[in-house]
C-alpha atoms as a PDB file:
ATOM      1  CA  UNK A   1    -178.589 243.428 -57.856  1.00  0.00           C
ATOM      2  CA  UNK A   2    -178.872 239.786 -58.762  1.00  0.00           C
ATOM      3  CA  UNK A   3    -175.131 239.165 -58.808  1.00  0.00           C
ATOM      4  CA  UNK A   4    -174.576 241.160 -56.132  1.00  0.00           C
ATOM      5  CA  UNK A   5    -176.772 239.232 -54.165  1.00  0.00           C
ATOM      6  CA  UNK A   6    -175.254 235.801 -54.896  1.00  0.00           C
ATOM      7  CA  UNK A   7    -171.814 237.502 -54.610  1.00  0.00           C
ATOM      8  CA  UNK A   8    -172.842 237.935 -50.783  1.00  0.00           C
ATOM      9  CA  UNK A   9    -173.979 234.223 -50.746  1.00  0.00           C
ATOM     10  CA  UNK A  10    -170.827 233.353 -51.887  1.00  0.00           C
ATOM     11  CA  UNK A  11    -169.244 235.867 -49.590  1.00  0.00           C
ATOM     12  CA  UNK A  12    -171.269 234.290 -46.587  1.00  0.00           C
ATOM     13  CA  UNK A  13    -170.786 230.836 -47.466  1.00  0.00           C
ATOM     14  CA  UNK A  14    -166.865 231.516 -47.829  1.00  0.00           C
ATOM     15  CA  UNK A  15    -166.699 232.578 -43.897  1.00  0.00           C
ATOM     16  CA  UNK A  16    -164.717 229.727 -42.445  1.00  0.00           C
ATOM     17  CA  UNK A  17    -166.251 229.189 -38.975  1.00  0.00           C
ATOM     18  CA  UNK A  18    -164.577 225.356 -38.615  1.00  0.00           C
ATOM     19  CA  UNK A  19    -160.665 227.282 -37.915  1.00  0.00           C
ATOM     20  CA  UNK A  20    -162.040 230.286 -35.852  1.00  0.00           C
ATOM     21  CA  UNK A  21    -164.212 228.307 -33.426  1.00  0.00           C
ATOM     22  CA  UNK A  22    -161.458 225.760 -33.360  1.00  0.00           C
ATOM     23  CA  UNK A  23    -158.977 228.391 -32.356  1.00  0.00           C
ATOM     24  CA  UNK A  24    -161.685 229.349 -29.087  1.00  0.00           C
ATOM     25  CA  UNK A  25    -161.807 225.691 -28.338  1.00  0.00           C
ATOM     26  CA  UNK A  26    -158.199 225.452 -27.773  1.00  0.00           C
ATOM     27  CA  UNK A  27    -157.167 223.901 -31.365  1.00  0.00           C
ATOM     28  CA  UNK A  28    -154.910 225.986 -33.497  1.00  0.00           C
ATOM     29  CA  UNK A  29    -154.974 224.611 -36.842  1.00  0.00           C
ATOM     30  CA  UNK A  30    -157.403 222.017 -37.448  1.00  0.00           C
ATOM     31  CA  UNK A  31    -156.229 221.760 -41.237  1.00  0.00           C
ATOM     32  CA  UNK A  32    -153.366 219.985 -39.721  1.00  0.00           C
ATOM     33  CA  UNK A  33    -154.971 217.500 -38.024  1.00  0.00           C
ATOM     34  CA  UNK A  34    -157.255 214.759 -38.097  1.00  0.00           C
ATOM     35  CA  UNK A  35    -158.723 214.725 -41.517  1.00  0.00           C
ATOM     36  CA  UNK A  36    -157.148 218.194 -42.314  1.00  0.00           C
ATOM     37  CA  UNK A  37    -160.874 218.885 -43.244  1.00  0.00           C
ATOM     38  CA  UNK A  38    -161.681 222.707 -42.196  1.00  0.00           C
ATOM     39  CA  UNK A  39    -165.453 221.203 -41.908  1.00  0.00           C
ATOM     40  CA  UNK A  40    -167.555 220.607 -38.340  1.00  0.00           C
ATOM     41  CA  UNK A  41    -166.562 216.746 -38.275  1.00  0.00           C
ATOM     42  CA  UNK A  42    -163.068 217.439 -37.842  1.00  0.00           C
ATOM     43  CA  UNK A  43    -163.834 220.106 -35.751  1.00  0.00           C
ATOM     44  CA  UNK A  44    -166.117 217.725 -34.001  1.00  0.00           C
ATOM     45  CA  UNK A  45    -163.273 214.745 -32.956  1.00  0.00           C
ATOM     46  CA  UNK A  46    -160.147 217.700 -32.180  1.00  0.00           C
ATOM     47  CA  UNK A  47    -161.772 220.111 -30.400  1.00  0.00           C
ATOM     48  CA  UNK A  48    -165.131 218.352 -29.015  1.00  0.00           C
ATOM     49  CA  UNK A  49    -168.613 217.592 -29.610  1.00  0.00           C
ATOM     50  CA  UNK A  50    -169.862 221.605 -28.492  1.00  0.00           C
ATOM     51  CA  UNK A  51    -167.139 222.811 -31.002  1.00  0.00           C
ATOM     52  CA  UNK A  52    -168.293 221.029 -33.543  1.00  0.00           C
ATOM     53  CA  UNK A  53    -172.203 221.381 -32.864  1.00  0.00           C
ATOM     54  CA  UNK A  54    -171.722 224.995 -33.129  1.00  0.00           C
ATOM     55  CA  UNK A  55    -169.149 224.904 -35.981  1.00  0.00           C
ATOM     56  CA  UNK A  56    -172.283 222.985 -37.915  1.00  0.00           C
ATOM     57  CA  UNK A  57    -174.866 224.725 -36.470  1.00  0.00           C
ATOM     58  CA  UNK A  58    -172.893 228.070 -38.107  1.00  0.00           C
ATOM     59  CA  UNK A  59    -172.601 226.329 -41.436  1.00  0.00           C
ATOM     60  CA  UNK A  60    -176.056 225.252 -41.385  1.00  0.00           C
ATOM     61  CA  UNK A  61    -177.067 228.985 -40.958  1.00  0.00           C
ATOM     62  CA  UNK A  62    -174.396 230.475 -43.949  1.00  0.00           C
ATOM     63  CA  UNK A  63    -176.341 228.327 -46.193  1.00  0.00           C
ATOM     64  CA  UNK A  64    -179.983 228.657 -45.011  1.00  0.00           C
ATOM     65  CA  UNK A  65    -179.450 232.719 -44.498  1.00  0.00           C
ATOM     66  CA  UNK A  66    -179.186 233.404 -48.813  1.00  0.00           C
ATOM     67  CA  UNK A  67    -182.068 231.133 -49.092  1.00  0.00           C
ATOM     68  CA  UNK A  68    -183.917 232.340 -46.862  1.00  0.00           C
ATOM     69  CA  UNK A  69    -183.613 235.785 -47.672  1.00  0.00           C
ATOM     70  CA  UNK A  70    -183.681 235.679 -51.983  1.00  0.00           C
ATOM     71  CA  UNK A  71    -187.892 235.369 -52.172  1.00  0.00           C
ATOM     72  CA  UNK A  72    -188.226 238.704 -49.568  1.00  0.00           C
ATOM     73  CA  UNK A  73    -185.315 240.769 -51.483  1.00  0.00           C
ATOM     74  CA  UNK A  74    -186.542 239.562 -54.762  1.00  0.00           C
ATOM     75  CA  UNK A  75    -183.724 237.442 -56.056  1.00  0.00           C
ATOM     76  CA  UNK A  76    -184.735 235.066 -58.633  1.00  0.00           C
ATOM     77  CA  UNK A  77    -183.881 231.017 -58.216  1.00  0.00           C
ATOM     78  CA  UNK A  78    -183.289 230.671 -55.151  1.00  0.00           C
ATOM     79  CA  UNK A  79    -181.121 227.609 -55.808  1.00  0.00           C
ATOM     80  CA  UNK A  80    -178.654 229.380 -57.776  1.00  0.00           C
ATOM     81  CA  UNK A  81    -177.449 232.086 -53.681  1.00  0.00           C
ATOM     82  CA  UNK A  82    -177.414 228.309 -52.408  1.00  0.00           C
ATOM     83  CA  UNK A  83    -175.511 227.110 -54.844  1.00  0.00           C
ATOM     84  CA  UNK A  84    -173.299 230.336 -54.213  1.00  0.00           C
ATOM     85  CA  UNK A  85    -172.912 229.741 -50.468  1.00  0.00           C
ATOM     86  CA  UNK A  86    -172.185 226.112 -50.394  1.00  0.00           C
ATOM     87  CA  UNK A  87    -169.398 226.886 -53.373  1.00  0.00           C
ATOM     88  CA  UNK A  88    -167.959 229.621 -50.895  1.00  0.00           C
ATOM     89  CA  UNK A  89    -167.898 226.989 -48.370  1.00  0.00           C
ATOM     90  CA  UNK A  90    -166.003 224.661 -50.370  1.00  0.00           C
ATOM     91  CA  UNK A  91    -163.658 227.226 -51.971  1.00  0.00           C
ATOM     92  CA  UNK A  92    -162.967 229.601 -49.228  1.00  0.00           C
ATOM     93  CA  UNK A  93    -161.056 232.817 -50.486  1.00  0.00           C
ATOM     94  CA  UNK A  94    -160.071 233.013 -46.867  1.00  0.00           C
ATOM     95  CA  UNK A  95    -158.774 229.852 -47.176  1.00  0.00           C
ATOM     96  CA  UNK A  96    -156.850 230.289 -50.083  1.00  0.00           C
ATOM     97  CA  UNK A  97    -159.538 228.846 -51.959  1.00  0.00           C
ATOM     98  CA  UNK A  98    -160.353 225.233 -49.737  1.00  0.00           C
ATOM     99  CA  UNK A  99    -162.870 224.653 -47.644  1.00  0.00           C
ATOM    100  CA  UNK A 100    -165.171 221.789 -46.396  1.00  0.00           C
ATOM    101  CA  UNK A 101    -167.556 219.606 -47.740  1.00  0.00           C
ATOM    102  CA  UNK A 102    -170.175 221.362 -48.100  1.00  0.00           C
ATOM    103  CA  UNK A 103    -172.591 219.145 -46.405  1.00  0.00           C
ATOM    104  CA  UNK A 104    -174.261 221.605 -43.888  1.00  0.00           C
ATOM    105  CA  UNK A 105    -174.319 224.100 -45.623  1.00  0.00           C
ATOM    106  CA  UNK A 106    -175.626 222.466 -48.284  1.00  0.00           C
ATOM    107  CA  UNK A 107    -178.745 221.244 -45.490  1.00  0.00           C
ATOM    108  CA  UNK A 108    -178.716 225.288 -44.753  1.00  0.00           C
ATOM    109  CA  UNK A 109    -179.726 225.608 -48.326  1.00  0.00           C
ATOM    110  CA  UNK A 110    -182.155 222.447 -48.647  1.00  0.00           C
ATOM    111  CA  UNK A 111    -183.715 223.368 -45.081  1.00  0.00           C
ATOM    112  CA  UNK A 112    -184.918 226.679 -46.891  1.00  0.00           C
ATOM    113  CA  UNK A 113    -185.963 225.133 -50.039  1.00  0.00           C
ATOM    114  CA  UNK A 114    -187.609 221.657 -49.021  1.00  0.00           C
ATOM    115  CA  UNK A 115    -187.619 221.270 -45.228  1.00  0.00           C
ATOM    116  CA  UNK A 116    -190.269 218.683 -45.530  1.00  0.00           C
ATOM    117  CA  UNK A 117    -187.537 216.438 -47.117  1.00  0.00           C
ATOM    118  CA  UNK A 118    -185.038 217.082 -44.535  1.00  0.00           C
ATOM    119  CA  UNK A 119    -187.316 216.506 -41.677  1.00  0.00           C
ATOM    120  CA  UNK A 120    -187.444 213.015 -43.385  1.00  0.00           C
ATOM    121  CA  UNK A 121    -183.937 212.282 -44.022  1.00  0.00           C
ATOM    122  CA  UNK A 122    -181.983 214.476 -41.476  1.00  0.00           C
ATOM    123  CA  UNK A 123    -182.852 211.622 -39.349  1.00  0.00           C
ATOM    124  CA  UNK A 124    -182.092 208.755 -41.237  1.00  0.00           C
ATOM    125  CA  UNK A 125    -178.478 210.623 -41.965  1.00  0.00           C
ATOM    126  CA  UNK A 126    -178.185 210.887 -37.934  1.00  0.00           C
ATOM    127  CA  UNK A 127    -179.127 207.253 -37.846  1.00  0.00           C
ATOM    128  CA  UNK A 128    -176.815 206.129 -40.180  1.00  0.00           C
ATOM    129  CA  UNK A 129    -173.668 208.236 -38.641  1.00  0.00           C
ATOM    130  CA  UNK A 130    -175.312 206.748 -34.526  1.00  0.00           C
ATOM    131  CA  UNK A 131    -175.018 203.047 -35.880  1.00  0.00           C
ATOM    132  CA  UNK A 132    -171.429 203.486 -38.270  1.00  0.00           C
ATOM    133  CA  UNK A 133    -170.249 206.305 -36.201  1.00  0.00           C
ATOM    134  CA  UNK A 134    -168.510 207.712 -38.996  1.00  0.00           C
ATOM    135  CA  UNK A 135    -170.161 211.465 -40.062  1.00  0.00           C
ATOM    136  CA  UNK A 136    -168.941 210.832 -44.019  1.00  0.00           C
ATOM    137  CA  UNK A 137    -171.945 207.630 -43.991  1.00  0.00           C
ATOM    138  CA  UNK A 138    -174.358 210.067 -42.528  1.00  0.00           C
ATOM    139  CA  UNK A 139    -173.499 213.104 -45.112  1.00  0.00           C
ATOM    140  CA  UNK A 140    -173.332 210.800 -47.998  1.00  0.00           C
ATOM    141  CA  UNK A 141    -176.726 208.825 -46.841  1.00  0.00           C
ATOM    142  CA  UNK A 142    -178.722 212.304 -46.700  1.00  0.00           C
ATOM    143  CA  UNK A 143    -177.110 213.693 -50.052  1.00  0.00           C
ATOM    144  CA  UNK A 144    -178.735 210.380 -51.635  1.00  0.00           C
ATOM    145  CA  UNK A 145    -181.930 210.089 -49.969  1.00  0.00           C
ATOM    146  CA  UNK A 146    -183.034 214.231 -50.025  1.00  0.00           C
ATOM    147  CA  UNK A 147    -183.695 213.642 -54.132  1.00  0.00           C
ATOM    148  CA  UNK A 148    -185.714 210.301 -54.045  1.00  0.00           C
ATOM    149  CA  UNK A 149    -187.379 211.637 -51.012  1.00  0.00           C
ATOM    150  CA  UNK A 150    -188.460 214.782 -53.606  1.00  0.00           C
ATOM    151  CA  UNK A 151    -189.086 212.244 -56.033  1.00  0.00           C
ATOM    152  CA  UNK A 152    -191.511 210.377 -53.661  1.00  0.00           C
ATOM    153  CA  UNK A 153    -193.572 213.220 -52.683  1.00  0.00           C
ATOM    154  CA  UNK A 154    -193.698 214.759 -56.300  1.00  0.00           C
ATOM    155  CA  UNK A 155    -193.618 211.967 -58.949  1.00  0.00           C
ATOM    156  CA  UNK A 156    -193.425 214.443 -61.668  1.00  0.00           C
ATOM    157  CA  UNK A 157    -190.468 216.542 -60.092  1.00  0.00           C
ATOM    158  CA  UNK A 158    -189.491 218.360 -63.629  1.00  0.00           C
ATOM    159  CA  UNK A 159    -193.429 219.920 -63.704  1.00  0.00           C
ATOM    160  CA  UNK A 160    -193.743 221.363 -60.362  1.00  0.00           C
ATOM    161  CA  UNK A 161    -192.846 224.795 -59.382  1.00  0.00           C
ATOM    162  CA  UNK A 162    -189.524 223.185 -57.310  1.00  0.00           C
ATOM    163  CA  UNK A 163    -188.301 221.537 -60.575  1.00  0.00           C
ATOM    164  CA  UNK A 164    -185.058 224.009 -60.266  1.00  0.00           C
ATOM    165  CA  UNK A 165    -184.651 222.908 -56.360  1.00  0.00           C
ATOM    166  CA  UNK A 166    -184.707 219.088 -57.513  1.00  0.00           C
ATOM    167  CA  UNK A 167    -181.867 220.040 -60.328  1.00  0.00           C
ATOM    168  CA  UNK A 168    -180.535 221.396 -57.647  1.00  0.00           C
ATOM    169  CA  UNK A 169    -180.096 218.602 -55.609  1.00  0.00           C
ATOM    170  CA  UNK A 170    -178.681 216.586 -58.093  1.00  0.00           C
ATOM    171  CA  UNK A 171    -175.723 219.183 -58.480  1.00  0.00           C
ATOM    172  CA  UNK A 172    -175.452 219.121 -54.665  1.00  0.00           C
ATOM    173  CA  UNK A 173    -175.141 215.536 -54.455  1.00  0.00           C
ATOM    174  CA  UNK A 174    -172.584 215.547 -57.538  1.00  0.00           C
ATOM    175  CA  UNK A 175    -170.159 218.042 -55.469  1.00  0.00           C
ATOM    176  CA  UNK A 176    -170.674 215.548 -52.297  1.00  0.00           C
ATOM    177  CA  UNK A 177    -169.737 212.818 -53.630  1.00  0.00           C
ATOM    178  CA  UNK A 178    -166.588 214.224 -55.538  1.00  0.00           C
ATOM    179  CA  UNK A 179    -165.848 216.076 -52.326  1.00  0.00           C
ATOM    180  CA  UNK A 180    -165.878 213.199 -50.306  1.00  0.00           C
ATOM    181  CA  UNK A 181    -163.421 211.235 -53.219  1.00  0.00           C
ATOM    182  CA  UNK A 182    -160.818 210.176 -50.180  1.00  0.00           C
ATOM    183  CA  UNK A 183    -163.575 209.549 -47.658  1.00  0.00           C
ATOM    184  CA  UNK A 184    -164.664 206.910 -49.620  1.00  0.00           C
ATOM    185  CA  UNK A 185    -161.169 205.215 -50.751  1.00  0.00           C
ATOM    186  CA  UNK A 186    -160.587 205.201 -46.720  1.00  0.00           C
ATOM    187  CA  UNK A 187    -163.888 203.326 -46.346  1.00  0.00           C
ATOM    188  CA  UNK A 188    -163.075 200.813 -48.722  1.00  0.00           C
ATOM    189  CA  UNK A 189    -159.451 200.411 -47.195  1.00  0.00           C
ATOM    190  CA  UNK A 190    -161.028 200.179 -43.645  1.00  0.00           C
ATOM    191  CA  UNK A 191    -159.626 203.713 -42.390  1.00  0.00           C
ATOM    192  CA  UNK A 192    -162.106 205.908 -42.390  1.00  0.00           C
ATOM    193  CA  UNK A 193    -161.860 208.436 -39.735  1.00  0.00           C
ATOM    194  CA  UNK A 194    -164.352 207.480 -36.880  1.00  0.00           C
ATOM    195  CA  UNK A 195    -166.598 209.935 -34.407  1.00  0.00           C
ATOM    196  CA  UNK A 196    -163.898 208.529 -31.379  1.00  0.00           C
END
């Protein structure tokens, strides 16, 4: 039941909502254009900001959803149908295995497991994307923050009952960064794809 149960995290997670809202919005293929990313940013600067509120808003939810539901149905860790999700995400069988970033569903995840930390630095990501306009600062500025935010509020993080879910966050921010490999070669070239 276990595996089954992160099989449909993964399964969830896999869904690729950034192509099939696109297509409503009037885009056709998104992996085409713009950053070729299949994630909510792109989706964001082709098809518009609603698109790609509710393209993130939809991630968001794949990721929370597993989370969410593993302490009710009696999954143990948590961490590990989050994991599951955000790895559908970024490998999408429907995609012949590519996908996104990862970052909101990744927050979908980290909203069910610590939402004190990302009522802290959910902000301070939004902040960061507001004053750079460029989404890759914001997702890499929350990725960073969420585990010294952890850190902060539990000084002992390995000895508390959420020692997996700050692990965790370490292996989220590990697939971030490597995920967003090109995003920061373009920054450093002076590239980098912009919110206009």
């Amino acid at each position: 039941m276990n595996l089954l149960f992160v099989a449909g995290a993964f399964f969830l997670g896999s869904i690729p909502f950034a192509p099939l809202i696109s297509r409503l919005f009037g885009r056709t293929d998104i992996q085409t254009a713009g950053s070729g990313n299949p994630g909510a940013s792109n989706v964001f600067r082709l098809a518009g900001p609603l698109a790609g509120i509710l393209v993130f808003l939809l991630d968001v939810g794949k990721g929370y959803l597993p989370v969410y539901l593993a302490g009710p149905l009696g999954a143990p860790w948590p961490e590990f149908c989050g994991l599951a999700a955000a790895l559908g995400h970024i490998y999408s069988p429907f995609l012949r295995f590519r996908g996104g970033k990862g970052v909101a569903t990744f927050l979908g995840t980290f909203l069910a497991l610590f939402p004190t930390g990302v009522a802290v630095v959910f902000p301070l990501a939004l902040l960061s994307v507001v004053v750079t306009r460029i989404f890759s600062v914001g997702s890499l500025t929350g990725a960073t923050l969420l585990p010294v935010v952890f850190y902060l509020l539990h000084p002992r993080p390995l000895e508390t009952p959420q020692s997996y879910t700050f692990l965790y966050m370490f292996i989220a921010l590990i697939l971030i960064l490597l995920r967003h490999r090109e995003n920061l070669a373009r920054m450093k070239r002076g590239t980098e794809h912009t919110i206009r």
